[in-house]
C-alpha atoms as a PDB file:
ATOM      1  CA  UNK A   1      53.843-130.242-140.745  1.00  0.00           C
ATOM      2  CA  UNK A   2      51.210-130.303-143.320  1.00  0.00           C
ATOM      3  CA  UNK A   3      47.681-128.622-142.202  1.00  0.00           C
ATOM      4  CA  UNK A   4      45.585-131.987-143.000  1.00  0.00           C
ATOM      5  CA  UNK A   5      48.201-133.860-140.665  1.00  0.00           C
ATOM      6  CA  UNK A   6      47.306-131.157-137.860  1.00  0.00           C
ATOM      7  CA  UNK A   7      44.201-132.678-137.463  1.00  0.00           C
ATOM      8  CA  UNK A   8      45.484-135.860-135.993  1.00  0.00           C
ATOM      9  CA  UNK A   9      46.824-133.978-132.934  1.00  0.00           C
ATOM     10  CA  UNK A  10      43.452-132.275-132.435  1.00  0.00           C
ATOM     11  CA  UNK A  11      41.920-133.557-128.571  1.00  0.00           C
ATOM     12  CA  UNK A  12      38.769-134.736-129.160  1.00  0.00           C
ATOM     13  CA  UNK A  13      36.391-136.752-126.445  1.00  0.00           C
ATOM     14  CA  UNK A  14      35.233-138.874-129.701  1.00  0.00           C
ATOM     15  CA  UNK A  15      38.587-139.943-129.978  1.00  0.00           C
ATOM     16  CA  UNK A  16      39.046-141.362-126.682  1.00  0.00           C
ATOM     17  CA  UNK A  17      39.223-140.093-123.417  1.00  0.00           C
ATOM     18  CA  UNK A  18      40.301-141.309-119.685  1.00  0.00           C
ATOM     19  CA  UNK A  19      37.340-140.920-116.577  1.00  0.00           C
ATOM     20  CA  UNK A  20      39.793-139.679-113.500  1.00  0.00           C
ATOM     21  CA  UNK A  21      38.169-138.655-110.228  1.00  0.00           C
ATOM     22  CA  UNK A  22      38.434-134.878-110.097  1.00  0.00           C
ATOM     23  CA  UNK A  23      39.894-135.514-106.614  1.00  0.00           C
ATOM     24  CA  UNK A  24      42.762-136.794-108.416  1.00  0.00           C
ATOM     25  CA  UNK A  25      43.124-134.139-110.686  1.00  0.00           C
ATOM     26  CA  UNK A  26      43.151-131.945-108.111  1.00  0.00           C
ATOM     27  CA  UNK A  27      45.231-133.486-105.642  1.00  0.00           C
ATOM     28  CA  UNK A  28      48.119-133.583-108.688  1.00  0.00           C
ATOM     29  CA  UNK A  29      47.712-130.111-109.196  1.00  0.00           C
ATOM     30  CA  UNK A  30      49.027-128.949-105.617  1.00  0.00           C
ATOM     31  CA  UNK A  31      51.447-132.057-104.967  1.00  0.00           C
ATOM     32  CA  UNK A  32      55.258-131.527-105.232  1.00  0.00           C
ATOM     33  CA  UNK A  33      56.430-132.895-108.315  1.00  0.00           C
ATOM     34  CA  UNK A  34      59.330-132.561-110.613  1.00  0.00           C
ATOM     35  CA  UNK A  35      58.148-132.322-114.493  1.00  0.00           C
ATOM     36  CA  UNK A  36      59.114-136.507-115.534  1.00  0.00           C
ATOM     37  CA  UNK A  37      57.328-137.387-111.956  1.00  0.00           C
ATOM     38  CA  UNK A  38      54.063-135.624-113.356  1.00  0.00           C
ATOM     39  CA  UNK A  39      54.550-137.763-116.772  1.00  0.00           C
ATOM     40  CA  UNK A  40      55.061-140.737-114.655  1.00  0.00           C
ATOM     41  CA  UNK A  41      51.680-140.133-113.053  1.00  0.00           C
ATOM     42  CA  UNK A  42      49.912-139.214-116.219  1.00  0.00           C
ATOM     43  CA  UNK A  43      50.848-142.170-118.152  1.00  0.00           C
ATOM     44  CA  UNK A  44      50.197-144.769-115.583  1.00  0.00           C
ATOM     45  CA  UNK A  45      46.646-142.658-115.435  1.00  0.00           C
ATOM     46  CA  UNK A  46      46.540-143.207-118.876  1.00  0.00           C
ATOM     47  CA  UNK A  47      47.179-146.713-119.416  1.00  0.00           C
ATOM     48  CA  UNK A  48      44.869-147.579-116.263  1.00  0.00           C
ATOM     49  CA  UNK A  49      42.007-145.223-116.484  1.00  0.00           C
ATOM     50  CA  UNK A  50      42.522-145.165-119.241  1.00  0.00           C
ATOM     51  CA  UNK A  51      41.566-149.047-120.360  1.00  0.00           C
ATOM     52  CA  UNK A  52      39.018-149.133-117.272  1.00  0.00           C
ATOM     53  CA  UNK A  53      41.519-150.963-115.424  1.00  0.00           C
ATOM     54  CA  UNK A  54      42.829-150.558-111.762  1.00  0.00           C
ATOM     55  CA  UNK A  55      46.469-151.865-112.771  1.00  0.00           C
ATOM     56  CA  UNK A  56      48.494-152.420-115.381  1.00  0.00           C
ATOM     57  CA  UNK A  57      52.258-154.225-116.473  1.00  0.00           C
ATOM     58  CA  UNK A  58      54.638-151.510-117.518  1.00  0.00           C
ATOM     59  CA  UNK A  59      58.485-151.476-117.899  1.00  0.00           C
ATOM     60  CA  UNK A  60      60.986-149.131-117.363  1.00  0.00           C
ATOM     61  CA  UNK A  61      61.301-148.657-121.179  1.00  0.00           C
ATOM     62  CA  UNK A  62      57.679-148.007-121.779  1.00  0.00           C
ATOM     63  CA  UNK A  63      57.757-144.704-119.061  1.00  0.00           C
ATOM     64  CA  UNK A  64      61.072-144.068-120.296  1.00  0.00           C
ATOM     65  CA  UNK A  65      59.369-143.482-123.815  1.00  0.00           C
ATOM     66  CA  UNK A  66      56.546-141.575-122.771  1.00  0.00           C
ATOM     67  CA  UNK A  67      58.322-139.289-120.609  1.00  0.00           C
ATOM     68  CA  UNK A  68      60.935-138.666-123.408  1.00  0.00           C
ATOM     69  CA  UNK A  69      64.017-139.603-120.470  1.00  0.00           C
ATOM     70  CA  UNK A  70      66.386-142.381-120.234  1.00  0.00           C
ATOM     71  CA  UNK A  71      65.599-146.134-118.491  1.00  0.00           C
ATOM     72  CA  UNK A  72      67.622-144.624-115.119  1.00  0.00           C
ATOM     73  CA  UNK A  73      66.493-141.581-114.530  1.00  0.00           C
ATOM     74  CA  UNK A  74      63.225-143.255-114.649  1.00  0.00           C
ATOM     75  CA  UNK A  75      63.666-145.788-112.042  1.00  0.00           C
ATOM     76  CA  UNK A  76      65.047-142.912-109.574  1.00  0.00           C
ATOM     77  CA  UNK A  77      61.945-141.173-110.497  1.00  0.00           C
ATOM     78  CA  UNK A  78      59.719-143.997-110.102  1.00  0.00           C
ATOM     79  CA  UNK A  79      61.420-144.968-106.945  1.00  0.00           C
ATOM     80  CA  UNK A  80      60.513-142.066-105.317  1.00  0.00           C
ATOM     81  CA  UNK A  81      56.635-142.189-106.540  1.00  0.00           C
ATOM     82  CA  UNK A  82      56.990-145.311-104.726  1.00  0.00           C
ATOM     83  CA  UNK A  83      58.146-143.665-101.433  1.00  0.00           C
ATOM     84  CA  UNK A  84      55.335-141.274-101.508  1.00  0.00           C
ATOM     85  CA  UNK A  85      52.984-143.418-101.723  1.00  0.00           C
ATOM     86  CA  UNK A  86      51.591-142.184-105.099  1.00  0.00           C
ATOM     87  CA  UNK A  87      51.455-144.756-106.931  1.00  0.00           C
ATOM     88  CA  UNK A  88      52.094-148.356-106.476  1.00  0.00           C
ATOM     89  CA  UNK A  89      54.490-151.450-107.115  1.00  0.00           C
ATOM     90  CA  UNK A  90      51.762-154.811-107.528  1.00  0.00           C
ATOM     91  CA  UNK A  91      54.113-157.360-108.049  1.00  0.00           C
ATOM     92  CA  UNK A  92      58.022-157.311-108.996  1.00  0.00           C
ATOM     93  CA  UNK A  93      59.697-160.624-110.082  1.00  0.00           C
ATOM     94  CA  UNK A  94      62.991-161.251-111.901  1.00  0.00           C
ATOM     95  CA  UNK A  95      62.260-161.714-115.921  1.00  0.00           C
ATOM     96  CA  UNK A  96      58.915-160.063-115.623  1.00  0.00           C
ATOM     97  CA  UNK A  97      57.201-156.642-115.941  1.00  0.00           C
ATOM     98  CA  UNK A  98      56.050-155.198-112.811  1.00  0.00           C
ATOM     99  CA  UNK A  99      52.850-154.131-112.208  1.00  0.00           C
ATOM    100  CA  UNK A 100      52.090-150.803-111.193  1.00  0.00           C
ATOM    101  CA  UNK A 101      48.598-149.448-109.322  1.00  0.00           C
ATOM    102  CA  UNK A 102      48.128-145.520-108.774  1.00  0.00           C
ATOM    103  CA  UNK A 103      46.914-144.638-104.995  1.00  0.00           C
ATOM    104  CA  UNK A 104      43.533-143.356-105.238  1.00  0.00           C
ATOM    105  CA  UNK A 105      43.320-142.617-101.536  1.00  0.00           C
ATOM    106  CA  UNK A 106      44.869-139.669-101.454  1.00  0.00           C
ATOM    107  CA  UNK A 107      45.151-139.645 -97.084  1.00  0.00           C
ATOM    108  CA  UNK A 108      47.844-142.318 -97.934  1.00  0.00           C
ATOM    109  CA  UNK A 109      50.456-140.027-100.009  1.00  0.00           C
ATOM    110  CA  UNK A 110      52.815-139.296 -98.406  1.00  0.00           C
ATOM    111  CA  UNK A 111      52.052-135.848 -95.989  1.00  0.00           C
ATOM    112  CA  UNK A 112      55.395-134.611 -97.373  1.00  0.00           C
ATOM    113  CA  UNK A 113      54.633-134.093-100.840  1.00  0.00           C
ATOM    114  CA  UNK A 114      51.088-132.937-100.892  1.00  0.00           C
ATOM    115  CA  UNK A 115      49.159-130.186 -98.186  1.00  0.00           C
ATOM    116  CA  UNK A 116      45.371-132.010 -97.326  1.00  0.00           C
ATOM    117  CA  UNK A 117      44.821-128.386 -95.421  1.00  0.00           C
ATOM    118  CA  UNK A 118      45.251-126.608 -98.924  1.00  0.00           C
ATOM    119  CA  UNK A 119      43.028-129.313-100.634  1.00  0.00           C
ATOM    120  CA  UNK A 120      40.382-129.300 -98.641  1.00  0.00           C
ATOM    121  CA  UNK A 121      40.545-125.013 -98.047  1.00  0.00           C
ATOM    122  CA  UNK A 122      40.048-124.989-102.363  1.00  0.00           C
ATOM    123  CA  UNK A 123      37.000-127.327-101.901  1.00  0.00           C
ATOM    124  CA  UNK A 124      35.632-124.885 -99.440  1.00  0.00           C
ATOM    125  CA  UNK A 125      36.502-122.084-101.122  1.00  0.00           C
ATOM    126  CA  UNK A 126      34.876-123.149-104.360  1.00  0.00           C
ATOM    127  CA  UNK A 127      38.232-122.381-106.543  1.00  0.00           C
ATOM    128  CA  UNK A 128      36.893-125.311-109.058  1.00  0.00           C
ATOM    129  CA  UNK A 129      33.617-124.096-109.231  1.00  0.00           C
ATOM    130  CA  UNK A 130      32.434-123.374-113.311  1.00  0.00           C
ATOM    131  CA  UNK A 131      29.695-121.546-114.873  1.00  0.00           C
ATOM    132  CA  UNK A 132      27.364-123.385-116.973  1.00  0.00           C
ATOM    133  CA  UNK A 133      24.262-121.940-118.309  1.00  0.00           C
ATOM    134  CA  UNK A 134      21.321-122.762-120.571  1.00  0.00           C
ATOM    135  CA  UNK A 135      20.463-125.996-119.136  1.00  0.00           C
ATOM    136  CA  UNK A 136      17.079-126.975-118.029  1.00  0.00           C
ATOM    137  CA  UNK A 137      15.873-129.400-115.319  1.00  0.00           C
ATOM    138  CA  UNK A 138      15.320-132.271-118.098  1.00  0.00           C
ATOM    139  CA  UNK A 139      18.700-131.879-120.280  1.00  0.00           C
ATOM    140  CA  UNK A 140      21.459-133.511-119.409  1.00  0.00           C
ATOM    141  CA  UNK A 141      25.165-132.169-119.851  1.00  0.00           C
ATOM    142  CA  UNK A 142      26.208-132.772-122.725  1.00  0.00           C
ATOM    143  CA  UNK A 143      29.478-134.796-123.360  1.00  0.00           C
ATOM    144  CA  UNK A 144      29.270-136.712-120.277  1.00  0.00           C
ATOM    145  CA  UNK A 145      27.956-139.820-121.406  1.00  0.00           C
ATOM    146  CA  UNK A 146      24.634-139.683-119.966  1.00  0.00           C
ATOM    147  CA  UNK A 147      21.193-141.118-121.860  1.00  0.00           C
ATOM    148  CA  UNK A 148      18.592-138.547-122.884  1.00  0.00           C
ATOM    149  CA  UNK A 149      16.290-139.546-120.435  1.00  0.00           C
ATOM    150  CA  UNK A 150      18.843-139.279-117.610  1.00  0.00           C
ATOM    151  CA  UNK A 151      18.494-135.996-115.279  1.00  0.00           C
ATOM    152  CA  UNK A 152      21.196-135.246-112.904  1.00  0.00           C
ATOM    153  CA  UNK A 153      19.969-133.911-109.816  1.00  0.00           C
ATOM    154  CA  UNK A 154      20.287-130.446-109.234  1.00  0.00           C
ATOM    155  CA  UNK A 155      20.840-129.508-113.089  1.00  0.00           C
ATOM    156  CA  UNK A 156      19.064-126.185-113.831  1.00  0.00           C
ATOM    157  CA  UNK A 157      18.717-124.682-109.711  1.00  0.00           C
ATOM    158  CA  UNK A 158      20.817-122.105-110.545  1.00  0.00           C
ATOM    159  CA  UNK A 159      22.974-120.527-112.975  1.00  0.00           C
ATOM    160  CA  UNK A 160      25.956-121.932-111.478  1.00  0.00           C
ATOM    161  CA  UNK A 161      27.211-125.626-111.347  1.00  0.00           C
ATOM    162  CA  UNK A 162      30.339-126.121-108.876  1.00  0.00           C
ATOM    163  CA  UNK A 163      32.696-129.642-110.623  1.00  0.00           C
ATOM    164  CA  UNK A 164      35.028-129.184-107.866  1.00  0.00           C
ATOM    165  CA  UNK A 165      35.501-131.283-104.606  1.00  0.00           C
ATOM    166  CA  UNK A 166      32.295-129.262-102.978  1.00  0.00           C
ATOM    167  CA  UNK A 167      29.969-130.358-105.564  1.00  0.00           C
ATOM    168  CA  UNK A 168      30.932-133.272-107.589  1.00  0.00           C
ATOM    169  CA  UNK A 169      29.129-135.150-109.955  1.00  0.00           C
ATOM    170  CA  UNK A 170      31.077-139.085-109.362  1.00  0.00           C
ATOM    171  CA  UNK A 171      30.977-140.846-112.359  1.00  0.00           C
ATOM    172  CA  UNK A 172      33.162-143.838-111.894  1.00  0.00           C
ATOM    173  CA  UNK A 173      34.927-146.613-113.117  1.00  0.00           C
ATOM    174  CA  UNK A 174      32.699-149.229-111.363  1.00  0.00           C
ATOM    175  CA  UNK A 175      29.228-150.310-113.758  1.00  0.00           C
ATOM    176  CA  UNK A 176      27.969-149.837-110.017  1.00  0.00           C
ATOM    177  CA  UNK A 177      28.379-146.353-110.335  1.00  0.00           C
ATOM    178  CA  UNK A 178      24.985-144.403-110.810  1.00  0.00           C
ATOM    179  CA  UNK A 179      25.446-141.466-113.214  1.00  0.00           C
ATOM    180  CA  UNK A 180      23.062-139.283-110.872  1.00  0.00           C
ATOM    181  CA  UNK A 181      24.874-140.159-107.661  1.00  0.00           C
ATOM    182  CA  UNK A 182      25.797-136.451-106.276  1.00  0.00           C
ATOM    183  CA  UNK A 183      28.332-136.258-103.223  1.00  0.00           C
ATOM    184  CA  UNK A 184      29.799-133.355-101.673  1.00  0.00           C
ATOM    185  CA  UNK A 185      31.711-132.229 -98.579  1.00  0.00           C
ATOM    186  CA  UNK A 186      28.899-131.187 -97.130  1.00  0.00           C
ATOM    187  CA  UNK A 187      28.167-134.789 -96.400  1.00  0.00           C
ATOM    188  CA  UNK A 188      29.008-135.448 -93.156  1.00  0.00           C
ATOM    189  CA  UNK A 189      31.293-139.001 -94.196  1.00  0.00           C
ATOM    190  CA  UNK A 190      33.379-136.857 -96.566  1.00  0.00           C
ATOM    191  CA  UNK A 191      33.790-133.505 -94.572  1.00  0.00           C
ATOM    192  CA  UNK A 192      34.723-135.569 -91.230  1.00  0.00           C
ATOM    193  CA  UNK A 193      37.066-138.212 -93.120  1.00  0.00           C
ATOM    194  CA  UNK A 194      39.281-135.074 -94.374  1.00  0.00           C
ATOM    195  CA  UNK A 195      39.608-133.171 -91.138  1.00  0.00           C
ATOM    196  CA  UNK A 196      40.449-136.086 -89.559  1.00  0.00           C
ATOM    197  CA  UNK A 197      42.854-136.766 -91.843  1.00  0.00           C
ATOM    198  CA  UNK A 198      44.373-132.726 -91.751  1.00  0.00           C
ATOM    199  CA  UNK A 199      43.962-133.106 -87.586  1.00  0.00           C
ATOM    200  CA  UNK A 200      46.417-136.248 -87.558  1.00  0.00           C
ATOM    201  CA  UNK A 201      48.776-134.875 -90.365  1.00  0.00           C
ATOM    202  CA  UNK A 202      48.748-131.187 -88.387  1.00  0.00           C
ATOM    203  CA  UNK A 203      49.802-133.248 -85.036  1.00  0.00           C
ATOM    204  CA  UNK A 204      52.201-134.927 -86.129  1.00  0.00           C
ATOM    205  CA  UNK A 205      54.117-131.657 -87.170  1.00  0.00           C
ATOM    206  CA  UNK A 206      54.978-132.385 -90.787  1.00  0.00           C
ATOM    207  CA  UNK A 207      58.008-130.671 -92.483  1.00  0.00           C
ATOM    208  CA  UNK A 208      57.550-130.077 -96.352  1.00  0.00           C
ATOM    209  CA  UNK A 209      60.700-130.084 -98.778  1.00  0.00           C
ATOM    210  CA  UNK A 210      60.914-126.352 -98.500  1.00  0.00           C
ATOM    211  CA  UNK A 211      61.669-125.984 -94.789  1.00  0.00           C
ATOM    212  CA  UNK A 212      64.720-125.263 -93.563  1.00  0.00           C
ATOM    213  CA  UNK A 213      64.379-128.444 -90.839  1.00  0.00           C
ATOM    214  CA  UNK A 214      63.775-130.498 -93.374  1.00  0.00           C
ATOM    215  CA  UNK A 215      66.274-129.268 -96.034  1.00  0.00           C
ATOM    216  CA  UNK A 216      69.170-129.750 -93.314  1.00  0.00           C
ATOM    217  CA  UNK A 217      67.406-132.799 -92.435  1.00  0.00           C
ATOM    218  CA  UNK A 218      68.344-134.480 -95.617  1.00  0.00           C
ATOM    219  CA  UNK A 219      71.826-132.701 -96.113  1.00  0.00           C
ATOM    220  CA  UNK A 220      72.768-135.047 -93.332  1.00  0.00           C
ATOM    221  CA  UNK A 221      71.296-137.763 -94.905  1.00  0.00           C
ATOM    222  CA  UNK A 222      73.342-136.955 -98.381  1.00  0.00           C
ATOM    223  CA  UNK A 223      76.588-136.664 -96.511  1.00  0.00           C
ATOM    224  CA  UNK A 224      75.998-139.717 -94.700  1.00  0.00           C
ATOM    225  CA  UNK A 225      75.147-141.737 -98.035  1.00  0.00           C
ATOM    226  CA  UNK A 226      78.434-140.524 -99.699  1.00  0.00           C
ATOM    227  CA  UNK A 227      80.447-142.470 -97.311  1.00  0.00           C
ATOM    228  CA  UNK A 228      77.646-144.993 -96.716  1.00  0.00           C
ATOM    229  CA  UNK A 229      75.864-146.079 -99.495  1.00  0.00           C
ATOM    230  CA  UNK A 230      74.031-148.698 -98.170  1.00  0.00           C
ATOM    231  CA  UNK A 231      72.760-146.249 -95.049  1.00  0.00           C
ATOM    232  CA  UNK A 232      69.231-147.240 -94.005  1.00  0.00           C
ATOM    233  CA  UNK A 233      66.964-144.177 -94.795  1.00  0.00           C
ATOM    234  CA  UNK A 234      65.735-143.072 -91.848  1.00  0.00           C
ATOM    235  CA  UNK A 235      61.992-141.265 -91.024  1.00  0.00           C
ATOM    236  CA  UNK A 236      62.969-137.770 -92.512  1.00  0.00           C
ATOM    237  CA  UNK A 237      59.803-135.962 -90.257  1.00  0.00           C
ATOM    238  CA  UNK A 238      61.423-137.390 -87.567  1.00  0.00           C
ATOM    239  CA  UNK A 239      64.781-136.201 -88.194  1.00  0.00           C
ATOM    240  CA  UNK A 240      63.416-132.904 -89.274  1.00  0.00           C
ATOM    241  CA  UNK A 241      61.615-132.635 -85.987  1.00  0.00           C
ATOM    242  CA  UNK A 242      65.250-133.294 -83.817  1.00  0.00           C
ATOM    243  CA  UNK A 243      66.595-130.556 -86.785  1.00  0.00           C
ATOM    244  CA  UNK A 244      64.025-128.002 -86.007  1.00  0.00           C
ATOM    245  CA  UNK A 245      64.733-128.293 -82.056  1.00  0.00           C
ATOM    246  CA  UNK A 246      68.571-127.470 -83.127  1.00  0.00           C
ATOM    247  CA  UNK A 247      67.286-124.491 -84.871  1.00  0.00           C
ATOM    248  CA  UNK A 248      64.139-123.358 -82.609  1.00  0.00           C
ATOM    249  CA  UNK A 249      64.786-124.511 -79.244  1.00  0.00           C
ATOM    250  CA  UNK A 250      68.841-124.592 -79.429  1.00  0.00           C
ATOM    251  CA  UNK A 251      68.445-121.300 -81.071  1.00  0.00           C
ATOM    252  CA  UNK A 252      71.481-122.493 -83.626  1.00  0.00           C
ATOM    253  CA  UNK A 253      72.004-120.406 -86.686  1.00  0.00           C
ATOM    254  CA  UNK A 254      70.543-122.494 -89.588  1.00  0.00           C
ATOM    255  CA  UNK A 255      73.784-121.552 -91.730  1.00  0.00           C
ATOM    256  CA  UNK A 256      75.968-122.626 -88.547  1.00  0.00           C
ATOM    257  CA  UNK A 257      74.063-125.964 -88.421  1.00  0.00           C
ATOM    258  CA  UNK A 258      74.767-126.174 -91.968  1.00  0.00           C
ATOM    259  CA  UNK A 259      78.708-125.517 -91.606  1.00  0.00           C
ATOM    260  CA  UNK A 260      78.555-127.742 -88.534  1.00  0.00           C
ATOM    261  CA  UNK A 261      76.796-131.026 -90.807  1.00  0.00           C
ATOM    262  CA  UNK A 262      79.042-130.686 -93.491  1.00  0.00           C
ATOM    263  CA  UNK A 263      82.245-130.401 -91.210  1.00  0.00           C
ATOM    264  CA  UNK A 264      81.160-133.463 -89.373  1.00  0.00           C
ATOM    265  CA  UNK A 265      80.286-135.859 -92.530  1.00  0.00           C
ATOM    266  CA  UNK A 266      84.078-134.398 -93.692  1.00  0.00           C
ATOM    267  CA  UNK A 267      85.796-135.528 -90.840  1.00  0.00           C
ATOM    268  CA  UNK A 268      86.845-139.569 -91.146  1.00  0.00           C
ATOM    269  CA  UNK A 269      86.087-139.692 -87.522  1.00  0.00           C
ATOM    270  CA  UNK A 270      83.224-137.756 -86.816  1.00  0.00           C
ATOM    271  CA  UNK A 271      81.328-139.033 -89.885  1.00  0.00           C
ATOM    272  CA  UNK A 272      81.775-142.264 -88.034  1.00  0.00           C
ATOM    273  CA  UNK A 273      80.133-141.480 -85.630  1.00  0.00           C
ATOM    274  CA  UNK A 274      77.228-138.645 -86.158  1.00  0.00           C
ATOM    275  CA  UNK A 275      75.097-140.641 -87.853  1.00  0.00           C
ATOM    276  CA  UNK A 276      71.388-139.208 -87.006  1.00  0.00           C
ATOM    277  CA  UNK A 277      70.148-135.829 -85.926  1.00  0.00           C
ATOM    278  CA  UNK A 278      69.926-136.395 -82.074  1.00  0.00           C
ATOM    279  CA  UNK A 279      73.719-137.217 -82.528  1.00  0.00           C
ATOM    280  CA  UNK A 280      74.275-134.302 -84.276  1.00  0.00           C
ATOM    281  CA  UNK A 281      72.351-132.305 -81.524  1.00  0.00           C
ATOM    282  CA  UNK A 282      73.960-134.116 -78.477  1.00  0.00           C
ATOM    283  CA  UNK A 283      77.131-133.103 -79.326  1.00  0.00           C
ATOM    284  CA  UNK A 284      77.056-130.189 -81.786  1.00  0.00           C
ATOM    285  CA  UNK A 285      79.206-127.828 -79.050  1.00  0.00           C
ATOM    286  CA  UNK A 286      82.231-129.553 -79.819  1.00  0.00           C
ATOM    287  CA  UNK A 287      81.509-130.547 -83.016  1.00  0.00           C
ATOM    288  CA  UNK A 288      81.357-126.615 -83.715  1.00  0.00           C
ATOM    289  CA  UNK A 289      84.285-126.068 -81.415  1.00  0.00           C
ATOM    290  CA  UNK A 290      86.619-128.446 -83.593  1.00  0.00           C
ATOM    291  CA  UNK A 291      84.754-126.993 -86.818  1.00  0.00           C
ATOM    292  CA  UNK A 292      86.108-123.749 -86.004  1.00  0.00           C
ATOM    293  CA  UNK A 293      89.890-124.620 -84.523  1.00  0.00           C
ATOM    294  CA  UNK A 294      90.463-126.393 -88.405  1.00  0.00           C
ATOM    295  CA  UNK A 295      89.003-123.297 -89.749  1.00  0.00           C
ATOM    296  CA  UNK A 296      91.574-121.250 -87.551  1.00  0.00           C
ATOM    297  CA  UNK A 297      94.557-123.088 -88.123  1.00  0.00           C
ATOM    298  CA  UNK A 298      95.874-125.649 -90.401  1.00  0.00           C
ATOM    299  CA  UNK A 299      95.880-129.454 -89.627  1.00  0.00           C
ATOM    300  CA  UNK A 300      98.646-130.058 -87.158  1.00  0.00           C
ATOM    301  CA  UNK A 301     101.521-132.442 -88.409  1.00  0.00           C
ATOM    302  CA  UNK A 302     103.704-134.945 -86.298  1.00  0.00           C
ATOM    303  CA  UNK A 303     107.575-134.593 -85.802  1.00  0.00           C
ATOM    304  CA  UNK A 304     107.483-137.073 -88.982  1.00  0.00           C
ATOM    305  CA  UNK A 305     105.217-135.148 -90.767  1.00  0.00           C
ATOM    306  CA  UNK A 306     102.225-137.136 -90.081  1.00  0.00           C
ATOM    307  CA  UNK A 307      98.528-136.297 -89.040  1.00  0.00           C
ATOM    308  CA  UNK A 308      97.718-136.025 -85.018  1.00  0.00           C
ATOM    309  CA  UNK A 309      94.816-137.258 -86.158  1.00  0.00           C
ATOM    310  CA  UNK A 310      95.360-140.508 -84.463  1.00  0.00           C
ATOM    311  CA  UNK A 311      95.712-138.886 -80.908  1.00  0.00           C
ATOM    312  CA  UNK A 312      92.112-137.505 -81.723  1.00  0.00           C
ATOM    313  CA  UNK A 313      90.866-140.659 -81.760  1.00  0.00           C
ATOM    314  CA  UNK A 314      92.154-141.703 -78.830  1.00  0.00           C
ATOM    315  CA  UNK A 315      91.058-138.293 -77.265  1.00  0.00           C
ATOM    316  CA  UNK A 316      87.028-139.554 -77.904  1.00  0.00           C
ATOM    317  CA  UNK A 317      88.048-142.998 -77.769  1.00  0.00           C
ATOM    318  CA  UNK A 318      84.811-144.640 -75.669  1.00  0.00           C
ATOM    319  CA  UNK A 319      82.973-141.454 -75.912  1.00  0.00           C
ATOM    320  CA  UNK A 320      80.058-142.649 -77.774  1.00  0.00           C
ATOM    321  CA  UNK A 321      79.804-145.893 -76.108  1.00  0.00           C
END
């Protein structure tokens, strides 16, 4: 690349920039995302925020571009953003783009994807706090679009500034916005809104994607959609809950439980019929039992040559009525 065309790809705030609430800078940093997911989030950022606009049309082609991925990997991707809550779907009619909206509230991602404890414990713990030195009482930072004769409050106390959630200077999208409008989580609106929040998601015992619950969880779901496509997705914390009873309260090895799922969704009978986690719980003893008879022995074959499977049936025949 030439040098003089290096220059174009040089960030500069005179060139444009985007004003995005730290909060949801921050909130992006600790929420479980894959790498196109992140792109997905930065370009609808981008081309809302971006034009000091809440919403925005975009098709499938236009994130499929900016994220550098193909049209259908992008709607999986973006159907899943849609599932957490992250962002969302405005209006979708046949023959016209949809219009997306990201979710500024951040208490209404979904719990699964993003920790509120560890948001709110790197607020406390100052982890986005900055240095910034040389400024007096009557200066205002420079770069952040403020008038010479603004003064922000607090500019010039001390040596050091905090940007994070603990001290953060909100300059919004709204022209009702004032530039020296300071709020912190000291306020008492703020600091009670997020524990509130972290109380109700701690009760209601949330599983993340790297728990074991959880991870069986949705094995069971992935067996189930092989044979079932169209399977109604259930409440995955909910199933994750019955799955950690298996493992905590049943005291059931988790690689037993993971034998036992896939030996059930294998099974043209049993997949029938173990279709949820309390299922799979109520009747994991002989689901195990059978698991390990076919592990112990080869199918047994009628005098013809054909499958006893049909006596099985008749075996459980009513028993899940």
């Amino acid at each position: 690349m030439p040098r003089g065309d290096r220059e174009i790809f040089k960030a500069d705030c005179e060139d444009g920039f985007t004003r995005i609430a730290n909060l949801i800078l921050e909130a992006l940093t600790i929420t479980r995302l894959n790498a196109t997911q992140m792109g997905i989030c930065l370009f609808l950022l981008r081309r809302t925020y971006g034009w000091n606009r809440s919403e925005d049309a975009i098709s499938l082609g236009d994130f499929a571009s900016a994220c550098g991925t193909s049209k259908a990997y992008i709607s999986r991707q973006l159907a899943d953003l849609l599932h957490k809550k992250i962002i969302r779907r405005l209006s979708y009619e046949p023959g016209k783009t949809p219009v997306y909206a990201f979710t500024s509230r951040i208490a209404e991602w979904d719990a699964a994807c993003i920790n509120l404890q560890a948001l709110l414990d790197n607020a406390n713990s100052g982890v986005y706090d900055c240095a910034v030195e040389g400024l007096s009482n009557q200066t205002s930072p420079e770069g952040y679009g403020l008038s010479d004769q603004t003064t922000v409050e607090g500019w010039g106390l001390s040596d050091r500034t905090s940007y994070g959630l603990s001290n953060r200077i909100r300059v919004g999208l709204s022209d009702q916005t004032t530039h020296n409008q300071v709020q912190t989580l000291g306020d008492p609106a703020i600091a009670t809104g997020l524990k509130t929040v972290v109380k109700t998601v701690k009760e209601k015992e949330l599983y993340t994607s790297d728990t074991l619950p959880y991870q069986l969880a949705e094995l069971l779901l992935l067996k189930i959609l092989e044979h079932l496509p169209g399977f109604k997705k259930p409440d995955l914390q909910k199933w994750s809950k019955s799955m950690d009873a298996i493992l905590r309260l049943d005291k059931r090895p988790p690689e037993e439980v993971k034998q036992v799922i896939l030996f059930a969704q294998g099974d043209s009978f049993w997949q029938a019929n173990i279709l949820s986690v309390d299922k799979l719980r109520k009747h994991y003893d002989r689901l195990n039992s059978k698991r390990l008879q076919a592990r112990a022995s080869p199918p047994a074959q009628g005098v013809a040559g054909q499958d006893v499977k049909g006596e099985e049936d008749d075996e459980y025949k009513g028993f899940f009525q």
